[in-house]
N, C-alpha and C. Protein backbone atom coordinates (compact mmCIF):
# COMPACT_ATOMS: atom_id res chain seq x y z
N UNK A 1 7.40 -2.96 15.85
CA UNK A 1 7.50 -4.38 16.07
C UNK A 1 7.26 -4.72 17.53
N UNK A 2 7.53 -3.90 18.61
CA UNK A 2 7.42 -4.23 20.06
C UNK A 2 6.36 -4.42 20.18
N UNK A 3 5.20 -2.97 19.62
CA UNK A 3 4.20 -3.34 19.87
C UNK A 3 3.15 -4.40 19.30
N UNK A 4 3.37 -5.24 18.13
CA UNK A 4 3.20 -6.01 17.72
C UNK A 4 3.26 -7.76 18.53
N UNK A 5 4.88 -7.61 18.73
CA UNK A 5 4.98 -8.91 19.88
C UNK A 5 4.29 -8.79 21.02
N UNK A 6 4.24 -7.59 21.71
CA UNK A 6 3.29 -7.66 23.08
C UNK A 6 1.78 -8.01 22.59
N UNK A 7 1.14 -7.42 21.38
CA UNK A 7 -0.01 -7.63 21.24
C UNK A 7 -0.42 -9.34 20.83
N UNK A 8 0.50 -10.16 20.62
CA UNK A 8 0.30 -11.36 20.34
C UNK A 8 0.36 -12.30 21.92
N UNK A 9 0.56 -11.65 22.79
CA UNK A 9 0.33 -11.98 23.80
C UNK A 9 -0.57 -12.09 24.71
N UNK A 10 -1.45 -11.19 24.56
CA UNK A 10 -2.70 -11.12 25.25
C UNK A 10 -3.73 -12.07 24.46
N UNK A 11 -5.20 -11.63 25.17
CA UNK A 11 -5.86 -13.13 25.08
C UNK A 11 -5.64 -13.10 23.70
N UNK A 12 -6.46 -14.92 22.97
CA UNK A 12 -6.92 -15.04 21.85
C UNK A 12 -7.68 -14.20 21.32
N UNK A 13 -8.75 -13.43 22.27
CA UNK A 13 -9.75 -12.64 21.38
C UNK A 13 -9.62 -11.45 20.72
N UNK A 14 -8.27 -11.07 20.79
CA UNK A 14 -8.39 -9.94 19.81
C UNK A 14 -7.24 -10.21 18.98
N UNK A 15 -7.72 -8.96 17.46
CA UNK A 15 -6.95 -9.10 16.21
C UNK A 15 -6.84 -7.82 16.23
N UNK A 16 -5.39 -7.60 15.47
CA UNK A 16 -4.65 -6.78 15.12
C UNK A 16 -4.36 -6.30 13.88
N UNK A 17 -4.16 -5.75 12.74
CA UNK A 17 -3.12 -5.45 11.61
C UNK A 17 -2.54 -4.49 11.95
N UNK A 18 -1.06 -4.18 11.40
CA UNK A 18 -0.74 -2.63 11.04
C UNK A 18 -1.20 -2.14 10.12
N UNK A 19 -1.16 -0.64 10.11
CA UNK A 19 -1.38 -0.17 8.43
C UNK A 19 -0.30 0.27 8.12
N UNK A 20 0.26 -0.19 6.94
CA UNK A 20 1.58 0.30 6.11
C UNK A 20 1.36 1.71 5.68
N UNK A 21 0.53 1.85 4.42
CA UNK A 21 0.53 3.29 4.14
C UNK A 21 -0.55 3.47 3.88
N UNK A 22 -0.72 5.05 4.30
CA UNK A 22 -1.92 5.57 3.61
C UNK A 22 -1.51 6.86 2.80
N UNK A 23 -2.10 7.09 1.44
CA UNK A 23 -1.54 8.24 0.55
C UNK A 23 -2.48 8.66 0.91
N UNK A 24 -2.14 10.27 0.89
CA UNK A 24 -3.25 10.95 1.03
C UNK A 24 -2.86 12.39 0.61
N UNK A 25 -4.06 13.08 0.31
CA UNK A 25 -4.22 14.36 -0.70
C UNK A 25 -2.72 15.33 0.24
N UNK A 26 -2.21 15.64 -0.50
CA UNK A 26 -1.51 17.02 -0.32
C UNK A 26 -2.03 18.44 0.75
N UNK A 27 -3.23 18.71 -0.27
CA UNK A 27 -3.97 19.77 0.37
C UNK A 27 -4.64 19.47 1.80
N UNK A 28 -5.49 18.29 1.78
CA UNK A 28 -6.74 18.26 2.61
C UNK A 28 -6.23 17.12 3.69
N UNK A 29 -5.08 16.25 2.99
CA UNK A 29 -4.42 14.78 4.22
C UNK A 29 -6.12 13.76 3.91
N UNK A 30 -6.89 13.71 2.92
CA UNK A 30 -8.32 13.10 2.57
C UNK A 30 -7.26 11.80 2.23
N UNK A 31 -7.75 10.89 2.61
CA UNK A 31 -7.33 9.31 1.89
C UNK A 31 -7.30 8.80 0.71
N UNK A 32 -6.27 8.50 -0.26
CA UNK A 32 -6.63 8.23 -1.79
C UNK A 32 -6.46 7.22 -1.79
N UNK A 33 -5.80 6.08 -1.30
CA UNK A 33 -4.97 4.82 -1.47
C UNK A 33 -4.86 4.50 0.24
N UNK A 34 -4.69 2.97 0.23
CA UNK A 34 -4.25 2.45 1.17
C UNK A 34 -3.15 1.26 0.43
N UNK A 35 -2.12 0.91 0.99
CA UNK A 35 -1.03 -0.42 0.76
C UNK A 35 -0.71 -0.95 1.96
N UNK A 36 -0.65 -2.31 1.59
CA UNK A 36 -0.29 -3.03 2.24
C UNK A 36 1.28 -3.40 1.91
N UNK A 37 2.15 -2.82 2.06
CA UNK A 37 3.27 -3.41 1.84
C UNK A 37 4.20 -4.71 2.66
N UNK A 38 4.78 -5.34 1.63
CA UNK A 38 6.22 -6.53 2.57
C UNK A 38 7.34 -6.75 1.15
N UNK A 39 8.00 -6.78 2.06
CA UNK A 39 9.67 -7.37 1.34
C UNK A 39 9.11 -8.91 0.48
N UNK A 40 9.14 -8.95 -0.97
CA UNK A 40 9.06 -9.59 -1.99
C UNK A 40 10.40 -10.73 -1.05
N UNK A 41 9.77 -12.12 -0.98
CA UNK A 41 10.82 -13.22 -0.82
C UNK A 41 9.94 -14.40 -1.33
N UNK A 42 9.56 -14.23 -2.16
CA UNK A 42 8.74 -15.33 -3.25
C UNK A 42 7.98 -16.00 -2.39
N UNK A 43 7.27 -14.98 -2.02
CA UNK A 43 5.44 -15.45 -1.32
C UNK A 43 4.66 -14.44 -2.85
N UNK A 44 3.54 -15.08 -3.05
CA UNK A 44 2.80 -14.55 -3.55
C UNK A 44 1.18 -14.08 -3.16
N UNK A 45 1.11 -15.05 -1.86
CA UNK A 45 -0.05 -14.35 -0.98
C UNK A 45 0.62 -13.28 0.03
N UNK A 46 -0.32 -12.60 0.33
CA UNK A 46 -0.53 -11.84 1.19
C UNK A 46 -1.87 -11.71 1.50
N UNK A 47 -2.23 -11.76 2.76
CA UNK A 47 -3.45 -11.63 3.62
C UNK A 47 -3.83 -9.74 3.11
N UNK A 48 -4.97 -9.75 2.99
CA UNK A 48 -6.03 -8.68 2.48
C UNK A 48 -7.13 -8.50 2.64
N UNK A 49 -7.93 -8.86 3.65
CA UNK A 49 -9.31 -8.90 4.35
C UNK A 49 -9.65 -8.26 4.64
N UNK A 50 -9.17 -7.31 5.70
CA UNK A 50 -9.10 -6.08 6.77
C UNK A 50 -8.71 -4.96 5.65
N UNK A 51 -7.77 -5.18 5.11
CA UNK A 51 -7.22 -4.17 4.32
C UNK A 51 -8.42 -3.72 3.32
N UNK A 52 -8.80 -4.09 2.35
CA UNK A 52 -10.19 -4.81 1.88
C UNK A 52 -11.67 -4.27 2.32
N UNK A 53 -11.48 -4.53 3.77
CA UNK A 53 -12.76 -4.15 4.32
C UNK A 53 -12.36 -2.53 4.60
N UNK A 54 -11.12 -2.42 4.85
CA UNK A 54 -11.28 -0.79 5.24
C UNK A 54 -11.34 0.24 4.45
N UNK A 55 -10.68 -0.39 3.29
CA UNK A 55 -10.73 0.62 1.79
C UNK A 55 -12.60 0.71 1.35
N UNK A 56 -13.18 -0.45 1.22
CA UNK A 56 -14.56 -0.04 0.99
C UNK A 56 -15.34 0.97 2.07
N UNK A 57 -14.94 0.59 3.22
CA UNK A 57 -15.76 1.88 4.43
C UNK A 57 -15.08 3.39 3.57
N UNK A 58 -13.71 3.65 3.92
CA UNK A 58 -13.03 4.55 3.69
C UNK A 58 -13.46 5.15 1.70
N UNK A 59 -13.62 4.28 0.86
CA UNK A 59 -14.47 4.39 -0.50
C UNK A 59 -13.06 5.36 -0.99
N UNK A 60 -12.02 4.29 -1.01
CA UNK A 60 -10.69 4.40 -1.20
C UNK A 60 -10.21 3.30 -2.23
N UNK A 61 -9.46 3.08 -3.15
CA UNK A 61 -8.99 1.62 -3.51
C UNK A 61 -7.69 1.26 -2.55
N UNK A 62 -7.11 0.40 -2.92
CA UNK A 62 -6.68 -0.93 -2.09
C UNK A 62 -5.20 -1.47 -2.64
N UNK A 63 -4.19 -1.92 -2.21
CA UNK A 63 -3.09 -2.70 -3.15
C UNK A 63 -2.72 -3.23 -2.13
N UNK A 64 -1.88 -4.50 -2.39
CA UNK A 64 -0.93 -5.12 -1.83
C UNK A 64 0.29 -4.89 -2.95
N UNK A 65 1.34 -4.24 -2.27
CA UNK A 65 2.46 -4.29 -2.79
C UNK A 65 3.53 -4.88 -2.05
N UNK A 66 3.76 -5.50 -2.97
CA UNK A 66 5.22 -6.44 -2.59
C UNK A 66 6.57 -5.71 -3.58
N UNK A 67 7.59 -5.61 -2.93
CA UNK A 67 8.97 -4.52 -3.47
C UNK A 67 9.96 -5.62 -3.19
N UNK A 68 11.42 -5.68 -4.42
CA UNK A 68 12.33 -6.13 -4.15
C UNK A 68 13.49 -5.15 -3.71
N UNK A 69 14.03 -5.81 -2.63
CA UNK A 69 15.36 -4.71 -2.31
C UNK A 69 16.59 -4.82 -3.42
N UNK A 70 17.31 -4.03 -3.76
CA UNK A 70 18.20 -4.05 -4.30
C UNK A 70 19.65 -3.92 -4.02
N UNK A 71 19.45 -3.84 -2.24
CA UNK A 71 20.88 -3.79 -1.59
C UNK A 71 20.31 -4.30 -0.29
N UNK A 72 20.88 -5.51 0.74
CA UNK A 72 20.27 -5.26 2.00
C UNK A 72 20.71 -3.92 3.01
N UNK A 73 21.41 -2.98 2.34
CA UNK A 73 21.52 -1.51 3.74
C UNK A 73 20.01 -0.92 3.42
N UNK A 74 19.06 -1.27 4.52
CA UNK A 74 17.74 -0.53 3.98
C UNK A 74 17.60 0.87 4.05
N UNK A 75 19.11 1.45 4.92
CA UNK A 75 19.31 2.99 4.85
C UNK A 75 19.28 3.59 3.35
N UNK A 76 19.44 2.85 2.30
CA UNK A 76 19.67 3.37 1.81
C UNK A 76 18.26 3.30 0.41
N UNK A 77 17.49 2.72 0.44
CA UNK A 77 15.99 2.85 0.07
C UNK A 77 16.14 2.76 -0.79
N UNK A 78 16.86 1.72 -1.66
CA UNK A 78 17.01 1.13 -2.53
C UNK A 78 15.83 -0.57 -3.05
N UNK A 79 15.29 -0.21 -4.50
CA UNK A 79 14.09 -0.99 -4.20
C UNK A 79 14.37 -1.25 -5.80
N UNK A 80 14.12 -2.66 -6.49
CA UNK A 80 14.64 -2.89 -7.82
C UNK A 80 13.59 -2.91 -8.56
N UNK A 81 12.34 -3.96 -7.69
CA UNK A 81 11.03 -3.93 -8.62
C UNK A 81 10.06 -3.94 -7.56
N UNK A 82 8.38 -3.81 -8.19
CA UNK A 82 7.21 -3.43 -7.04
C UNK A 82 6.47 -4.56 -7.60
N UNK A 83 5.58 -5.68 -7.19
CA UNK A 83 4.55 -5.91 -7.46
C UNK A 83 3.59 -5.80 -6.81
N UNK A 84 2.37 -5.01 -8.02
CA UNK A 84 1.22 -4.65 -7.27
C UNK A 84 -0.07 -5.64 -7.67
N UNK A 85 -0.69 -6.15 -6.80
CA UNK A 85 -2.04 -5.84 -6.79
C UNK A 85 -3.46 -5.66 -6.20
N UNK A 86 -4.62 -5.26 -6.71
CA UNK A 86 -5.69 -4.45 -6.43
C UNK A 86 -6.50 -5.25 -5.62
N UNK A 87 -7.04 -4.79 -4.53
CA UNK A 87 -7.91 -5.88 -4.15
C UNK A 87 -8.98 -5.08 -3.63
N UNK A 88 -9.24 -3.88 -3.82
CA UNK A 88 -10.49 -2.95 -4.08
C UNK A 88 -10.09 -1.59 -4.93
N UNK A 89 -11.27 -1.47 -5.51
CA UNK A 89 -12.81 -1.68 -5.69
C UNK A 89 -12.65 -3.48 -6.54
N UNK A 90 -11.73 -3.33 -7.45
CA UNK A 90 -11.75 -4.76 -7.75
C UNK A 90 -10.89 -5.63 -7.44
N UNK A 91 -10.81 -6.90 -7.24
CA UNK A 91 -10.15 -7.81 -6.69
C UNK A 91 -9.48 -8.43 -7.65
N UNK A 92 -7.84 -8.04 -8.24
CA UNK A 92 -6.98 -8.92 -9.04
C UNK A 92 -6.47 -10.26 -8.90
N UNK A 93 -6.81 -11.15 -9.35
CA UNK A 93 -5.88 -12.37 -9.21
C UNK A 93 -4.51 -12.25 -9.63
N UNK A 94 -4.06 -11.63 -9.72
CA UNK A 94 -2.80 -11.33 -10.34
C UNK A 94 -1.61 -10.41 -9.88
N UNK A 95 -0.14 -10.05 -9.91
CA UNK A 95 0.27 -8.98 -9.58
C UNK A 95 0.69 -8.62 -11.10
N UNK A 96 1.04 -6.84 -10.79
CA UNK A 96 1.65 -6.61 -11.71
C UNK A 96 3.09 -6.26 -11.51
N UNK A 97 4.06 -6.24 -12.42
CA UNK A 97 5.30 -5.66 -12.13
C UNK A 97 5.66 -4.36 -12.43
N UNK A 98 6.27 -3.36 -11.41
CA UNK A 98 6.56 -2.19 -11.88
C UNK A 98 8.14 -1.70 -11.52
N UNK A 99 8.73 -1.41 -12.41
CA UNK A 99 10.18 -1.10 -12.06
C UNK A 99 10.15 -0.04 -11.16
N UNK A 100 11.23 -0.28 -10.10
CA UNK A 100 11.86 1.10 -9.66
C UNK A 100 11.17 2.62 -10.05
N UNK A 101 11.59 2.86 -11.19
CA UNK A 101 11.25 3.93 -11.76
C UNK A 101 10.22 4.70 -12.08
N UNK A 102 9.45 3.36 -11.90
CA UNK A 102 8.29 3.77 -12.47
C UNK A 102 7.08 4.31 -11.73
N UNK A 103 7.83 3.20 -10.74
CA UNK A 103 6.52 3.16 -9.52
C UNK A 103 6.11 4.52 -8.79
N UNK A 104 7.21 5.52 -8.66
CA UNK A 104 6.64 7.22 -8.67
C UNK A 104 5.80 7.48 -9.73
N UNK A 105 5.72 7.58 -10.80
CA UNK A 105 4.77 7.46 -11.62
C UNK A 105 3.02 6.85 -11.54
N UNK A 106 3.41 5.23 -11.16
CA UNK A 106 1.94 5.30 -10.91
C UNK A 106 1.34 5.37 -9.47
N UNK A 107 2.17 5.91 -8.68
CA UNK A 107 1.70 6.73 -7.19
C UNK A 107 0.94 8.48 -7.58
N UNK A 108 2.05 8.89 -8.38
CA UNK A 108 1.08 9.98 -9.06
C UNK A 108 -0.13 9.95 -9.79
N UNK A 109 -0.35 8.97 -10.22
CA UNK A 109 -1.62 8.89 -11.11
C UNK A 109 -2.49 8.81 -9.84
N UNK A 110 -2.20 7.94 -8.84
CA UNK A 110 -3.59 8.10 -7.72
C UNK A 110 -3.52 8.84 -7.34
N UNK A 111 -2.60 9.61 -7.14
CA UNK A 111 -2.96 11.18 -6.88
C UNK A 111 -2.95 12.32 -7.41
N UNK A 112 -3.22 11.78 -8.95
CA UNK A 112 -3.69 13.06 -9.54
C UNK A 112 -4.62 14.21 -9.34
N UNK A 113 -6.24 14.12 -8.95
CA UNK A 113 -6.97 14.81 -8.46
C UNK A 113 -7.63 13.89 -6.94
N UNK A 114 -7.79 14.65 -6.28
CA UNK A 114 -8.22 14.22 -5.14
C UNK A 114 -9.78 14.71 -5.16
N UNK A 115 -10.83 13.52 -5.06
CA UNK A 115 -11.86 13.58 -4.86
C UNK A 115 -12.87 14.58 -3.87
N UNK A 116 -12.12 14.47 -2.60
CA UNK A 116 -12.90 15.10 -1.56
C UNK A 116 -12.50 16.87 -1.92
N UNK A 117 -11.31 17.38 -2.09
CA UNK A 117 -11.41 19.13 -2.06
C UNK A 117 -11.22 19.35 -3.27
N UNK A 118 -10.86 18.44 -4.70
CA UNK A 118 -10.46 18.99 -6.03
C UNK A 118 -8.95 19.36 -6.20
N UNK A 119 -8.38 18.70 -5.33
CA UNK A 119 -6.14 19.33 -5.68
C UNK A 119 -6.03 18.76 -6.46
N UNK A 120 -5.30 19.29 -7.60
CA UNK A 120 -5.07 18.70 -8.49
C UNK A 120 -3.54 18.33 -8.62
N UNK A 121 -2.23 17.36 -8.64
CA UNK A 121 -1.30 17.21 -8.15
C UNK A 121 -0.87 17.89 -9.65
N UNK A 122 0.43 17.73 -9.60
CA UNK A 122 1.59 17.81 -10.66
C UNK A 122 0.56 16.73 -11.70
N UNK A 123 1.30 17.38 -13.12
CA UNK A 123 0.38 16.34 -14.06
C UNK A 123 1.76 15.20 -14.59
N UNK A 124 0.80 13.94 -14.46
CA UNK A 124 1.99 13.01 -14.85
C UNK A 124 1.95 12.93 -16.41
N UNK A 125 2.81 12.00 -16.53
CA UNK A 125 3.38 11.74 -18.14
C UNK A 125 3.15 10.66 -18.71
C-alpha cells in the first residue's frame, strides 16, 4: 500500500496496477492464470483492461475474483463465498458464485496440466 500512495503522487503521466495473483505451474513457475482479486462489498465492477491485456500477451486466461470474508480477523483466512469472472480468452458479463469449498477445486482444474513442460497436478474430482 505505501508503495501505491507514493505512486499516486508523482506526475499525471504514469499508470500503475498491482498484480494480485499469478498461479503458476508447480514444476516450471510457467503462468496458468492471472486474478485480479478485492474484498466483495457489493461493487460488481471491477476495472480489467490491463489485466486483460496482459493475460492475452502472457496467452494465459484471466478472472476477476471478488471473495466474501467470513470473519473480519483476516489472520485468520477465512472466506465464505468467491465470485468469479472471466475476462480472457473470453469476456463474461456475468460472475459466478463459488463456495468456500469449492473454490480449491476449481483452482485445481487450472492447474491440472500445465501447457508449457506437461506437469500434470493431482487429479481433481
Amino acid at each position: 500500500m505505501t508503495y501505491s500512495v507514493w505512486h499516486r503522487r508523482l506526475d499525471g503521466n504514469y499508470r500503475m496496477i498491482d498484480i494480485d495473483s499469478v498461479e503458476v505451474c508447480h514444476k516450471c513457475y510457467t503462468p496458468i492464470v492471472l486474478l485480479e482479486l478485492a474484498v466483495y462489498k457489493g461493487q460488481w465492477f471491477k476495472q480489467y483492461y490491463v489485466l486483460r491485456n496482459l493475460a492475452r500477451m502472457a496467452k494465459v486466461p484471466a478472472y476477476i475474483v471478488l471473495y466474501e470474508k467470513a470473519c473480519e480477523d483476516d489472520s485468520q483466512g477465512a472466506i465464505s463465498n468467491f465470485y468469479v469472472r472471466q475476462v480472457h480468452p473470453k469476456l463474461s458479463q456475468k460472475y459466478f458464485k463459488i463456495q468456500s469449498g469449492d473454490y480449491a477445486q476449481w483452482l485445481a482444474k487450472l492447474h491440472k496440466k500445465c501447457k508449457h513442460c506437461g506437469y500434470n497436478s493431482k487429479k481433481t474430482s
